[in-house]
C-alpha atoms as a PDB file:
ATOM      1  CA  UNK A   1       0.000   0.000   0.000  1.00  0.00           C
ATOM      2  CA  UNK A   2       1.219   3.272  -0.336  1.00  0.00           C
ATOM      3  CA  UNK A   3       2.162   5.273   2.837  1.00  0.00           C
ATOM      4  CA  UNK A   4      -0.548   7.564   4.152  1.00  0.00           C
ATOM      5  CA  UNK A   5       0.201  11.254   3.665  1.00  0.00           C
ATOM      6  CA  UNK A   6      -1.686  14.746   4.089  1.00  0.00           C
ATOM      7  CA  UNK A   7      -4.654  15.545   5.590  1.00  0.00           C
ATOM      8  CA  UNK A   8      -6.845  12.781   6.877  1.00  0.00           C
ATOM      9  CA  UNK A   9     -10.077  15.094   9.182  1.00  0.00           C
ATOM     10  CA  UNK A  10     -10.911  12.800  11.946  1.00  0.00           C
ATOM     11  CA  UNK A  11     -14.985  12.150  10.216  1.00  0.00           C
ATOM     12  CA  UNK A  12     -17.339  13.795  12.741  1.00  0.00           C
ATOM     13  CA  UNK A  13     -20.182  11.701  13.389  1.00  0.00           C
ATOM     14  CA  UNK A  14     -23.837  13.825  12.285  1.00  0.00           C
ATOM     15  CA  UNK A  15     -26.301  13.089  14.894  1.00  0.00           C
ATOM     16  CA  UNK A  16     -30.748  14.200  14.688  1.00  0.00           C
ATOM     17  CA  UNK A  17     -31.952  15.951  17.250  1.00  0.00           C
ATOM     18  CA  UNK A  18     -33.108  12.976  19.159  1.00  0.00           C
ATOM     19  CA  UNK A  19     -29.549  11.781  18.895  1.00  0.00           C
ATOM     20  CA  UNK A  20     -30.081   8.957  16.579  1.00  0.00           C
ATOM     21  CA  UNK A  21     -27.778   8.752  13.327  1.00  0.00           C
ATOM     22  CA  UNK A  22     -28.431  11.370  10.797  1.00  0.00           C
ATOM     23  CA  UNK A  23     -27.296   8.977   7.520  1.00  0.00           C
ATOM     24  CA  UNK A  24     -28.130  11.913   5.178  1.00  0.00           C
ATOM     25  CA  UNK A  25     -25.380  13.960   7.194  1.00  0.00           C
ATOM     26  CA  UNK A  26     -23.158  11.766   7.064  1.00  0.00           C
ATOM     27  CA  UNK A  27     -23.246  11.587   3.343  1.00  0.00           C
ATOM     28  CA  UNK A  28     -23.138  15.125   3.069  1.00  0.00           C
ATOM     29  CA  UNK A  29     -19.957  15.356   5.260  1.00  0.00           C
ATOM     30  CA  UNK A  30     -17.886  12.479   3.139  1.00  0.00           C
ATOM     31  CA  UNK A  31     -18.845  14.364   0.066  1.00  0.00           C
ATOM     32  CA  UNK A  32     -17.700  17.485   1.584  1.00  0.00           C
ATOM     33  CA  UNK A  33     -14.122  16.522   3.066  1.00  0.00           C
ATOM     34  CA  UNK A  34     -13.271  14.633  -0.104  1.00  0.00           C
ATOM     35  CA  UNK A  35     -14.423  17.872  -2.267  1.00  0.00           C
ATOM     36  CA  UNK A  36     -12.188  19.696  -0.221  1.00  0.00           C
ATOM     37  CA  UNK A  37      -8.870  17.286  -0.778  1.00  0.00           C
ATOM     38  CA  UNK A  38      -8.783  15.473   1.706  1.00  0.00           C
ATOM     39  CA  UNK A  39      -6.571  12.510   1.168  1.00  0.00           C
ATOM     40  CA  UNK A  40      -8.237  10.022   3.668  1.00  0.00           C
ATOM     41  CA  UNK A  41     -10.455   9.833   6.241  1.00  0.00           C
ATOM     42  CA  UNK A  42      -9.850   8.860   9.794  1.00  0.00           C
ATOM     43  CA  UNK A  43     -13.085   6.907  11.798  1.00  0.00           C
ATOM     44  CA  UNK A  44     -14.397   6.746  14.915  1.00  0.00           C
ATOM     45  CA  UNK A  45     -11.394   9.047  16.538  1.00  0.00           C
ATOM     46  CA  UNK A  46     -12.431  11.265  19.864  1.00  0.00           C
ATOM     47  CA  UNK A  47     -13.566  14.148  17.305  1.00  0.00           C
ATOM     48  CA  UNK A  48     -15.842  11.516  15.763  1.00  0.00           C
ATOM     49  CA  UNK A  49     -17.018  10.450  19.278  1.00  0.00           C
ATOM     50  CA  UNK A  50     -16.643   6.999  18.452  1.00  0.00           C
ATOM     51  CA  UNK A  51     -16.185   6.391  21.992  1.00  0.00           C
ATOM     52  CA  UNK A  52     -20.033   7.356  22.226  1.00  0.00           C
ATOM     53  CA  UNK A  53     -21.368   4.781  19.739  1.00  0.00           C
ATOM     54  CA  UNK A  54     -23.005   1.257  20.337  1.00  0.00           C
ATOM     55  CA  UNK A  55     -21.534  -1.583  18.520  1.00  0.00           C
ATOM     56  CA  UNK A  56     -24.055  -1.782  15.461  1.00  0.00           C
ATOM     57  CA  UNK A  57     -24.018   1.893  14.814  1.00  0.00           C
ATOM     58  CA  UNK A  58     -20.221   1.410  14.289  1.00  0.00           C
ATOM     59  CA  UNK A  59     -20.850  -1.433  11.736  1.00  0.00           C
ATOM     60  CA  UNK A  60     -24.168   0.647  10.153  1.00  0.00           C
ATOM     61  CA  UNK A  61     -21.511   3.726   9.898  1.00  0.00           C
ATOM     62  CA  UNK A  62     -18.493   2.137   8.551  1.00  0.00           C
ATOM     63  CA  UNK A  63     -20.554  -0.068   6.210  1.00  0.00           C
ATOM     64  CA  UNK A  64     -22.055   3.392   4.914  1.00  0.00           C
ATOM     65  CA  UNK A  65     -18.653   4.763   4.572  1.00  0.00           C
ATOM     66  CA  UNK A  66     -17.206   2.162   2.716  1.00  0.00           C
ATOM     67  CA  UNK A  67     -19.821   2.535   0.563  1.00  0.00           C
ATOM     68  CA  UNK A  68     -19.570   6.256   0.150  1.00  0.00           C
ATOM     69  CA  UNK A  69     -16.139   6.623  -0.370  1.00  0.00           C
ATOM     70  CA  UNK A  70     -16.216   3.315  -2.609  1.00  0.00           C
ATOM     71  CA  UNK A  71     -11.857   3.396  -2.792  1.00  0.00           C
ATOM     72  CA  UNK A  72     -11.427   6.888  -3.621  1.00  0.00           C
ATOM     73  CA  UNK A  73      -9.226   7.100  -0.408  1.00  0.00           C
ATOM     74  CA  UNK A  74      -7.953   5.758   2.328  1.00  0.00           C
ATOM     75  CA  UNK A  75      -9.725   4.752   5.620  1.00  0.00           C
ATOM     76  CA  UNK A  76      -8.271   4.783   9.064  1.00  0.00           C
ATOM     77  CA  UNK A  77     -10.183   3.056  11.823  1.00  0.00           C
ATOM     78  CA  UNK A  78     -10.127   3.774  15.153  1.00  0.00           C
ATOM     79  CA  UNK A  79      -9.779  -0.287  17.278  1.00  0.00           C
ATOM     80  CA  UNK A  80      -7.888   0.863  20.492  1.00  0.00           C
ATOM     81  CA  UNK A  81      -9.930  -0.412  23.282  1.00  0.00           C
ATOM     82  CA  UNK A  82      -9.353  -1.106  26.859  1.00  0.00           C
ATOM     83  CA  UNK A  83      -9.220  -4.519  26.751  1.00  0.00           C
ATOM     84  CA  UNK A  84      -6.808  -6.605  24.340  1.00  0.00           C
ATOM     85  CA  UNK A  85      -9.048  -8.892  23.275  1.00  0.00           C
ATOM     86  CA  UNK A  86     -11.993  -6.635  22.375  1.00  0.00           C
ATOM     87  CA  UNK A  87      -8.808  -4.284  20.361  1.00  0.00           C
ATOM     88  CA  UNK A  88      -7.938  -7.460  18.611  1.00  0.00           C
ATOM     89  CA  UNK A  89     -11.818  -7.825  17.342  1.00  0.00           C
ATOM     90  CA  UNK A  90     -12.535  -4.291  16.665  1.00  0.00           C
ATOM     91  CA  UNK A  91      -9.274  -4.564  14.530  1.00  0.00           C
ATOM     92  CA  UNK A  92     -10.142  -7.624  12.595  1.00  0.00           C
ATOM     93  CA  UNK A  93     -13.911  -6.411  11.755  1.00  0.00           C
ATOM     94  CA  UNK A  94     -12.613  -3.368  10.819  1.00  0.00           C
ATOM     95  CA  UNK A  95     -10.098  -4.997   8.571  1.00  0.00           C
ATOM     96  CA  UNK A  96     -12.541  -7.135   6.633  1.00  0.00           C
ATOM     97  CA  UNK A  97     -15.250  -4.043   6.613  1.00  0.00           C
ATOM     98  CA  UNK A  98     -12.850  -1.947   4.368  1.00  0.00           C
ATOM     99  CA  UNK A  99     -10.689  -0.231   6.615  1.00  0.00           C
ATOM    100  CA  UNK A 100      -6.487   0.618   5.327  1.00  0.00           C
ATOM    101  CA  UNK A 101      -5.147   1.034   8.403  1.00  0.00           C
ATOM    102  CA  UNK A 102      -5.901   1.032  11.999  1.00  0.00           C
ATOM    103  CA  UNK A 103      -5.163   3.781  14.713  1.00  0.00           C
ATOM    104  CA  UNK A 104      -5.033   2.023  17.821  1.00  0.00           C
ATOM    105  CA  UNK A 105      -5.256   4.147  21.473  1.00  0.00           C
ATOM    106  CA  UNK A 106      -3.291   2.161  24.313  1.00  0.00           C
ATOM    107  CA  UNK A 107      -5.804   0.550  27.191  1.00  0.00           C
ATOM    108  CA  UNK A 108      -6.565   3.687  29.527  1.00  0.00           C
ATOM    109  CA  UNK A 109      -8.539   1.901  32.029  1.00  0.00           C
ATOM    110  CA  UNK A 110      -6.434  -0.601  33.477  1.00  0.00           C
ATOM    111  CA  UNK A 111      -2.865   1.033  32.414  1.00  0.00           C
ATOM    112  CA  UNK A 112      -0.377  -1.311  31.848  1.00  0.00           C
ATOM    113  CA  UNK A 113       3.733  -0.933  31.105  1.00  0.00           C
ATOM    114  CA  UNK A 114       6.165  -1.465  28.830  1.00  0.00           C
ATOM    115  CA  UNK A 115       6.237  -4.853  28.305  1.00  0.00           C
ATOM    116  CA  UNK A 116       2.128  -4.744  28.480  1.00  0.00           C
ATOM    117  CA  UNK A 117       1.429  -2.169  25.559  1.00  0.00           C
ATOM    118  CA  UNK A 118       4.151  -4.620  23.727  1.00  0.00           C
ATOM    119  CA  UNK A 119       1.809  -7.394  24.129  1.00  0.00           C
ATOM    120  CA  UNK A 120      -1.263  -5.194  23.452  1.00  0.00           C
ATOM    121  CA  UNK A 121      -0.217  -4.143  20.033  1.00  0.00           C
ATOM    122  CA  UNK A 122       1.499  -7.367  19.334  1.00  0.00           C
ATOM    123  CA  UNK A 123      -1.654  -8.768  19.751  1.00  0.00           C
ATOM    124  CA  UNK A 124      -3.408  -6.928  17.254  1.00  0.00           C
ATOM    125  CA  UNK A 125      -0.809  -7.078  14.666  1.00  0.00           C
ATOM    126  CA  UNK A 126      -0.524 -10.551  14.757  1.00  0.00           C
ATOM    127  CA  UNK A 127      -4.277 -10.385  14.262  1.00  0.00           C
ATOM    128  CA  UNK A 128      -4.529  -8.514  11.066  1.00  0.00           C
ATOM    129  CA  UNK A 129      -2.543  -7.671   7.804  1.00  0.00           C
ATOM    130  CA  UNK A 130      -2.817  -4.029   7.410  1.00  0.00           C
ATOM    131  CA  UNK A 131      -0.872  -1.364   8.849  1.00  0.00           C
ATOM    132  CA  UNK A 132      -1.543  -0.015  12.257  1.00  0.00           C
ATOM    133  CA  UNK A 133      -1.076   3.877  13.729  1.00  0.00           C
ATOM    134  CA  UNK A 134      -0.082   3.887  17.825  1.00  0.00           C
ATOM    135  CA  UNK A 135      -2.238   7.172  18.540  1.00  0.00           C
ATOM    136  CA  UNK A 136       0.321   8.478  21.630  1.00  0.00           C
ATOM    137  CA  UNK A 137      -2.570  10.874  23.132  1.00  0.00           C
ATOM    138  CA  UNK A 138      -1.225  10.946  26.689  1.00  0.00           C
ATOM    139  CA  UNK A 139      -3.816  14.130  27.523  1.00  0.00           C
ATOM    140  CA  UNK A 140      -6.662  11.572  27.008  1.00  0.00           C
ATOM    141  CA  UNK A 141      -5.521   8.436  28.168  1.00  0.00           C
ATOM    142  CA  UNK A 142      -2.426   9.139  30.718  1.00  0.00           C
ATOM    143  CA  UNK A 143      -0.937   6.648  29.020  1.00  0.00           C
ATOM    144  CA  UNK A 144       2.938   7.958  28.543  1.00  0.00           C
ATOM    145  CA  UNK A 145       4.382   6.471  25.263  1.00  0.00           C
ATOM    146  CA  UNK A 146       8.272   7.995  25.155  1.00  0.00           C
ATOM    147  CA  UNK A 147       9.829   7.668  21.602  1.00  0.00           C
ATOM    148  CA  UNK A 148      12.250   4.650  22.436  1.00  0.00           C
ATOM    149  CA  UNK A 149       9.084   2.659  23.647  1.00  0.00           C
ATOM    150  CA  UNK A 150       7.472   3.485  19.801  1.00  0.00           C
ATOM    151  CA  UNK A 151      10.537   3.088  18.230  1.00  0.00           C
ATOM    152  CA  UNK A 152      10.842  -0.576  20.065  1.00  0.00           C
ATOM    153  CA  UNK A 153       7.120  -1.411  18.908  1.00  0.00           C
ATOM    154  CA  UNK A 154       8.099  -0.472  15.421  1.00  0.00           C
ATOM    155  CA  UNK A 155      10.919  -2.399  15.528  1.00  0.00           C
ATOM    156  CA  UNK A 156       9.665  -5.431  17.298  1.00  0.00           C
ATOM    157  CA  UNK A 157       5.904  -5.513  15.356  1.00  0.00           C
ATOM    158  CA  UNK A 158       5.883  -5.763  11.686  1.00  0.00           C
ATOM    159  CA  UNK A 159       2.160  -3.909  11.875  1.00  0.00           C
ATOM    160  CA  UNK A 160       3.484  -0.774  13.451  1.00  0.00           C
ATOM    161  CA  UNK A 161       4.376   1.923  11.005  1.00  0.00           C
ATOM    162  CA  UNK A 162       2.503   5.083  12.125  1.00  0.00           C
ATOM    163  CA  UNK A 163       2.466   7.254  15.001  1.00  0.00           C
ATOM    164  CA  UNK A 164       0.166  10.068  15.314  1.00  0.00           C
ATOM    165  CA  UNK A 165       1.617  12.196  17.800  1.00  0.00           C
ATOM    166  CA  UNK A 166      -0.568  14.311  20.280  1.00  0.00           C
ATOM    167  CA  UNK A 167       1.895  14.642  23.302  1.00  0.00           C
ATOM    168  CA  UNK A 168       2.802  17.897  23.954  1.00  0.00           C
ATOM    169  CA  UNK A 169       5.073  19.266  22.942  1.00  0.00           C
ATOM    170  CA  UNK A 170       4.856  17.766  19.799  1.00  0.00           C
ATOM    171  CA  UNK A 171       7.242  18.870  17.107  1.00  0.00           C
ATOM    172  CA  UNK A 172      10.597  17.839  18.999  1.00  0.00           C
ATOM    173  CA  UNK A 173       8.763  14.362  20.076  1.00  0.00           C
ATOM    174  CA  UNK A 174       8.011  14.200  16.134  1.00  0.00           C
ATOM    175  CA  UNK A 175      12.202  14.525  15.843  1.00  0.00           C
ATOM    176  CA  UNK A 176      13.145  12.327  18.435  1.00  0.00           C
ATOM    177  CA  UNK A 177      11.079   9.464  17.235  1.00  0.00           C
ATOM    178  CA  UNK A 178      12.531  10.168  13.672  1.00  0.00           C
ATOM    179  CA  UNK A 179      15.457   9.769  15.025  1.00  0.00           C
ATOM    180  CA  UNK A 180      15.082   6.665  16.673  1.00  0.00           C
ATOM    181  CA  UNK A 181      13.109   5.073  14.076  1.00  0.00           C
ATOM    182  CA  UNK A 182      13.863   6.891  10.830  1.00  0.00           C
ATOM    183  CA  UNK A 183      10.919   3.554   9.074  1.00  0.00           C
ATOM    184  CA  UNK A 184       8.236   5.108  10.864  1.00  0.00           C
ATOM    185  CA  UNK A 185       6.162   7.902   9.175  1.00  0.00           C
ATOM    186  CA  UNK A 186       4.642  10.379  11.833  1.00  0.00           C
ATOM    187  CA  UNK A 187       0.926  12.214  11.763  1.00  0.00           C
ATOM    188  CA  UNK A 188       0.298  15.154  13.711  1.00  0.00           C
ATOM    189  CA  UNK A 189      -2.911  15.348  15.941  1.00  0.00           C
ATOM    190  CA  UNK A 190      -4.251  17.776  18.669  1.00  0.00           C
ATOM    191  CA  UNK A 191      -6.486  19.715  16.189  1.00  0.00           C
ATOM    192  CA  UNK A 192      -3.307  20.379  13.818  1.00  0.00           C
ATOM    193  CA  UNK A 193      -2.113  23.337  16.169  1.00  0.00           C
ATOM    194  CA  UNK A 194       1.034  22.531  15.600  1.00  0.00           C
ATOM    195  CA  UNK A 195       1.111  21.122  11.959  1.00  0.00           C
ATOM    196  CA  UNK A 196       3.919  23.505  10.587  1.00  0.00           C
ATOM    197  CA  UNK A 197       5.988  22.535  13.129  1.00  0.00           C
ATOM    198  CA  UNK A 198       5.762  18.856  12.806  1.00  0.00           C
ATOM    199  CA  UNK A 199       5.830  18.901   8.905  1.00  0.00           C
ATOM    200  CA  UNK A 200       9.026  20.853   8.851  1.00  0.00           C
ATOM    201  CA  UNK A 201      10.213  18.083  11.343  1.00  0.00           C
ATOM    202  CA  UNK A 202       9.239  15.405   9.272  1.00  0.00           C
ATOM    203  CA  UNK A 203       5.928  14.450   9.833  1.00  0.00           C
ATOM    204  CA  UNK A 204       3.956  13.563   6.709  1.00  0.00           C
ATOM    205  CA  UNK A 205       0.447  14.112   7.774  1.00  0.00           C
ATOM    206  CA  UNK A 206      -1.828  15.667  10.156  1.00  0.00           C
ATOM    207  CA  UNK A 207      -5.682  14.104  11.298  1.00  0.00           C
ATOM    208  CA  UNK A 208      -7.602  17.216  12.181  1.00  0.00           C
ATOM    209  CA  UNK A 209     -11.271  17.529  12.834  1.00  0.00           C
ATOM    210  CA  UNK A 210     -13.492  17.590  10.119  1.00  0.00           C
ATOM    211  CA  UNK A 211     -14.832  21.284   9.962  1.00  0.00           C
ATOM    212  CA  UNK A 212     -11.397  22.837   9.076  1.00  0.00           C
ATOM    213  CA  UNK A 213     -10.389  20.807   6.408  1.00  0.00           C
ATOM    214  CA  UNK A 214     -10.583  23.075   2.895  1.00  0.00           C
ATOM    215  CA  UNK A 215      -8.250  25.673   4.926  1.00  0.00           C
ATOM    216  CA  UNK A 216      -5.863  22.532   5.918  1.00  0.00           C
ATOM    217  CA  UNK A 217      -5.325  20.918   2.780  1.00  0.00           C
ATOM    218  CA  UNK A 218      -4.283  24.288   1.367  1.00  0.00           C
ATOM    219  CA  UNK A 219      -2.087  24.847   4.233  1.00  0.00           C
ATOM    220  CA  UNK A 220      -0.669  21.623   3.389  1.00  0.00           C
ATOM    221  CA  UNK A 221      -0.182  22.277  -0.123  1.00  0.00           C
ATOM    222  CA  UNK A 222       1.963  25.424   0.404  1.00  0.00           C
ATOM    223  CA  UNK A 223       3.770  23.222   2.889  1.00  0.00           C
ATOM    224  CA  UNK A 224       4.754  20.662  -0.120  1.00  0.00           C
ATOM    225  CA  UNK A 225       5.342  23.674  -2.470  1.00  0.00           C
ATOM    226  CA  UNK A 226       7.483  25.312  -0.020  1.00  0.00           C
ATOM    227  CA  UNK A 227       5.653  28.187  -0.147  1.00  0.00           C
ATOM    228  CA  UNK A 228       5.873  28.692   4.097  1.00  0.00           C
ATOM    229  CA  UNK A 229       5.087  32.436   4.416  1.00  0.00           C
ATOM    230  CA  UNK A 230       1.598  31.994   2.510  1.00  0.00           C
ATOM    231  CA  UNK A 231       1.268  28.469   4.898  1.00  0.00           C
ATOM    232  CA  UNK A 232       1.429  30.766   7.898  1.00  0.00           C
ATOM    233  CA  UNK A 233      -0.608  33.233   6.581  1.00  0.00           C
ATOM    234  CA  UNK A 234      -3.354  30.921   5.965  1.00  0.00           C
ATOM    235  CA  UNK A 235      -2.647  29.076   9.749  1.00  0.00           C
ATOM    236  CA  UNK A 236      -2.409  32.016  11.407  1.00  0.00           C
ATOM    237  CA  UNK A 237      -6.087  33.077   9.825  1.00  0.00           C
ATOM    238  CA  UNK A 238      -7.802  29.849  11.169  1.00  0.00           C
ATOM    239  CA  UNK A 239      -5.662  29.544  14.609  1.00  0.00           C
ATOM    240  CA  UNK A 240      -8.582  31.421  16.675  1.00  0.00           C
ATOM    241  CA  UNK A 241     -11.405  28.516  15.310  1.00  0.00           C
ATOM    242  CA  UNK A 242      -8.587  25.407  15.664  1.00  0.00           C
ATOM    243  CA  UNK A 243      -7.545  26.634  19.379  1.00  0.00           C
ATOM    244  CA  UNK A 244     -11.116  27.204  20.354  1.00  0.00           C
ATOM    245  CA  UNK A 245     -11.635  23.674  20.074  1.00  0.00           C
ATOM    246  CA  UNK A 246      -9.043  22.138  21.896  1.00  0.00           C
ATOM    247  CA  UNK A 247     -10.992  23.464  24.788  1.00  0.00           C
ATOM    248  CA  UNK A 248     -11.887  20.003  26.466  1.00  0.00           C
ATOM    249  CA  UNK A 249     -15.492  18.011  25.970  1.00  0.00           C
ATOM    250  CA  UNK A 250     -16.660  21.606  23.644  1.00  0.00           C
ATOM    251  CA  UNK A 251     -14.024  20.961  20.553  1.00  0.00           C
ATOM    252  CA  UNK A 252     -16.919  18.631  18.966  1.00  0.00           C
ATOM    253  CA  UNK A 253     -19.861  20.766  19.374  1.00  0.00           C
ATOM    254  CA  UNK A 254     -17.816  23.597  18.093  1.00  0.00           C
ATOM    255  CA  UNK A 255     -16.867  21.413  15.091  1.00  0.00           C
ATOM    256  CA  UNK A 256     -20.157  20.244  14.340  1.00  0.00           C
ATOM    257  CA  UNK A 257     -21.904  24.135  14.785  1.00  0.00           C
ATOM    258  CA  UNK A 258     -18.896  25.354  11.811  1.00  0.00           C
ATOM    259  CA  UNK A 259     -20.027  22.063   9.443  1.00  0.00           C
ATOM    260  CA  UNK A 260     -23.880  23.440  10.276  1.00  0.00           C
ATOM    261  CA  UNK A 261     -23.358  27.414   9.334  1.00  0.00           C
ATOM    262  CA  UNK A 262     -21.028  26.074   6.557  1.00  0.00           C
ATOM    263  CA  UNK A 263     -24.519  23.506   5.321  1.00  0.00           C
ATOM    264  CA  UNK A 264     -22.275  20.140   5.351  1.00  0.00           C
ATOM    265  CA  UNK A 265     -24.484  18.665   8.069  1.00  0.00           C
ATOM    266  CA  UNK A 266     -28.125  19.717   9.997  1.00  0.00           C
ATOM    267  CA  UNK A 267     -27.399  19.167  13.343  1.00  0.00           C
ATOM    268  CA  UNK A 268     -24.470  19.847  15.595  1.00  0.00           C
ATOM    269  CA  UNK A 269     -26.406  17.537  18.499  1.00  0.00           C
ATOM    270  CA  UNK A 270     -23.650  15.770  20.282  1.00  0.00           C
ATOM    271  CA  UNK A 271     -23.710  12.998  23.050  1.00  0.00           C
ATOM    272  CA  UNK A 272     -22.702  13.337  26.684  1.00  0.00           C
ATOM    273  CA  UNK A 273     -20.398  13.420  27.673  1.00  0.00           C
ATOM    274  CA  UNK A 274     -19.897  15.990  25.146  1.00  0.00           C
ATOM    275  CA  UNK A 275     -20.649  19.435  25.600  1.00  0.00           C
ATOM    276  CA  UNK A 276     -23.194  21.801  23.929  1.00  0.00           C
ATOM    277  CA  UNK A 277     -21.730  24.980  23.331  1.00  0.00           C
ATOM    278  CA  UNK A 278     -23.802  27.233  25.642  1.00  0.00           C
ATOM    279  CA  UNK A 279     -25.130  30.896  24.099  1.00  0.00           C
ATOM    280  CA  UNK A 280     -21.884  33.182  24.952  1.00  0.00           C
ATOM    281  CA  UNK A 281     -20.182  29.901  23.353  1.00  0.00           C
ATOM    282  CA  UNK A 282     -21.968  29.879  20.572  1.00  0.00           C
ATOM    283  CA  UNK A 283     -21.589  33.899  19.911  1.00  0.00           C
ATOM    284  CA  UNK A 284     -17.689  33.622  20.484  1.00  0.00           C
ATOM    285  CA  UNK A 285     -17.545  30.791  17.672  1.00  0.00           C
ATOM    286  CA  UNK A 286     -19.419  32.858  15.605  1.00  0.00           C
ATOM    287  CA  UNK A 287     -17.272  35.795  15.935  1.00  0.00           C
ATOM    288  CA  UNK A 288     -14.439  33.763  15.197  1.00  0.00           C
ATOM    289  CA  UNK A 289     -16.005  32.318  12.238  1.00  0.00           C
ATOM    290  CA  UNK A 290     -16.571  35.691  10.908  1.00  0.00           C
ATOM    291  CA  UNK A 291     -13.152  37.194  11.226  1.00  0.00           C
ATOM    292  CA  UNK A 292     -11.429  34.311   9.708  1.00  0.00           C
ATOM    293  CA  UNK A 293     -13.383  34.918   6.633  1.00  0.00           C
ATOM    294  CA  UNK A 294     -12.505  38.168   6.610  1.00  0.00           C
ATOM    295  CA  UNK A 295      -8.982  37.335   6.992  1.00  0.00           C
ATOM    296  CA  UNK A 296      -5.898  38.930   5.309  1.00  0.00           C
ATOM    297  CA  UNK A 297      -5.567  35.360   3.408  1.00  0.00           C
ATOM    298  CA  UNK A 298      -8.847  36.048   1.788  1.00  0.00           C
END
């Protein structure tokens, strides 16, 4: 296969009112992040509250996605689960449903060592035949993944050839693992608030949310034309939105209300324990929508 590269949005999942799945959304969205150049999509991820979906709306979902994007890209699945077992069967269905690649969290419940994550993702690559993504997300799990530990599980699991990075700080963690494990290719996470940064450090990829993604893939095309100052320009227009939603349990609901003002989905209903943006939310995000598209980049 070839190696993943560029922007992969992490797919929001497009909820009714009544918090059942909104399919016709969820069309809507595909269509809209592969319009936009995105170069694969990532499923199930925290911005896609995955975590927040019962096992047959993660089949009915992926099963619709397969459909919808019908090979015209690359699909990375979200398996990690807390117990090794259940990882190794997310990871297998998800294999024969479609999926590329999996990115796999570390168990967060019962947090294990070394030698236990070792087993963990041994497990799963002995399990399937496509390549897997260690997503080191320490602020979410407090699981602490240092690069000699990824550079080991590279080296000792034939499955392992991604890391997405989100442990701050991320660009010199991007370098050391590099460094350690030149094989690996790196993705950038946390909302791509760092993206130059780890690009220009070697990373070849970054897995935003979904509601960004037209401004990101340009970004990222000035990145691979060299053109930095006009990269900047365009980051520094969209920073205000991207930071806003690193603000923990409201990043999705912010997401979801920029997809609804932009007419990608209806609803931007999300499910506890997710937060609704409140009304002085709401006006901030609006405010920030506005001035970005007035921005000097325009």
């Amino acid at each position: 296969m070839t190696k993943l590269a560029g922007i992969y949005p992490i797919l929001n999942t497009a909820f009714t009112e009544d918090g059942s799945l909104d399919l016709a959304s969820q069309i809507s969205l595909i269509g809209y992040l592969l319009e936009s150049g995105a170069r694969g999509l990532g499923v199930f991820g925290n911005a896609g509250e995955g975590y927040a979906l019962t096992p047959d709306e993660r089949r009915t979902l992926l099963q619709l996605i397969v459909r919808e994007v019908n090979g015209r890209v690359p699909l990375v699945v979200s398996t990690g689960h807390t117990g090794t077992d259940a990882a190794v069967r997310l990871s297998r269905e998800a294999e024969d449903s479609g999926a590329a690649a999996l990115m796999i969290l570390p168990p967060y419940f019962l947090r294990t060592d070394g030698e236990g994550l070792a087993h963990y993702y041994a497990a799963i690559g002995q399990a399937v035949k496509i390549p897997i993504m260690i997503q080191d997300a320490p602020l979410m799990t407090q699981v602490a993944m240092p690069p000699a530990l990824l550079a080991r599980l590279a080296r000792e699991i034939e499955r392992v050839e991604y890391v997405k990075v989100e442990a701050p700080p991320t660009a010199p963690k991007v370098s050391a693992i590099l460094n350690l494990s030149p094989g690996l290719t790196v993705f950038g996470g946390l909302n791509g608030q760092f993206l130059i940064e780890e690009i220009r450090r070697g990373a070849r990829g970054a897995m935003p949310g979904s509601d960004l993604i037209p401004e990101f893939v340009r970004i990222w095309n000035h990145l691979e034309a060299g053109e930095d100052e006009a990269a900047w320009r365009l980051f520094t227009q969209i920073l205000p939105l991207a930071r806003f939603e690193l603000q923990p349990g409201m990043g999705v609901s912010a997401q979801k209300h920029n997809l609804a003002a932009r007419g990608v989905i209806r609803c931007p209903r999300v499910r506890h324990p997710a937060v609704s943006l409140d009304r002085r939310s709401l006006a901030e995000l609006a405010f920030l929508r506005e001035w970005a598209a007035r921005g000097p980049a325009r």
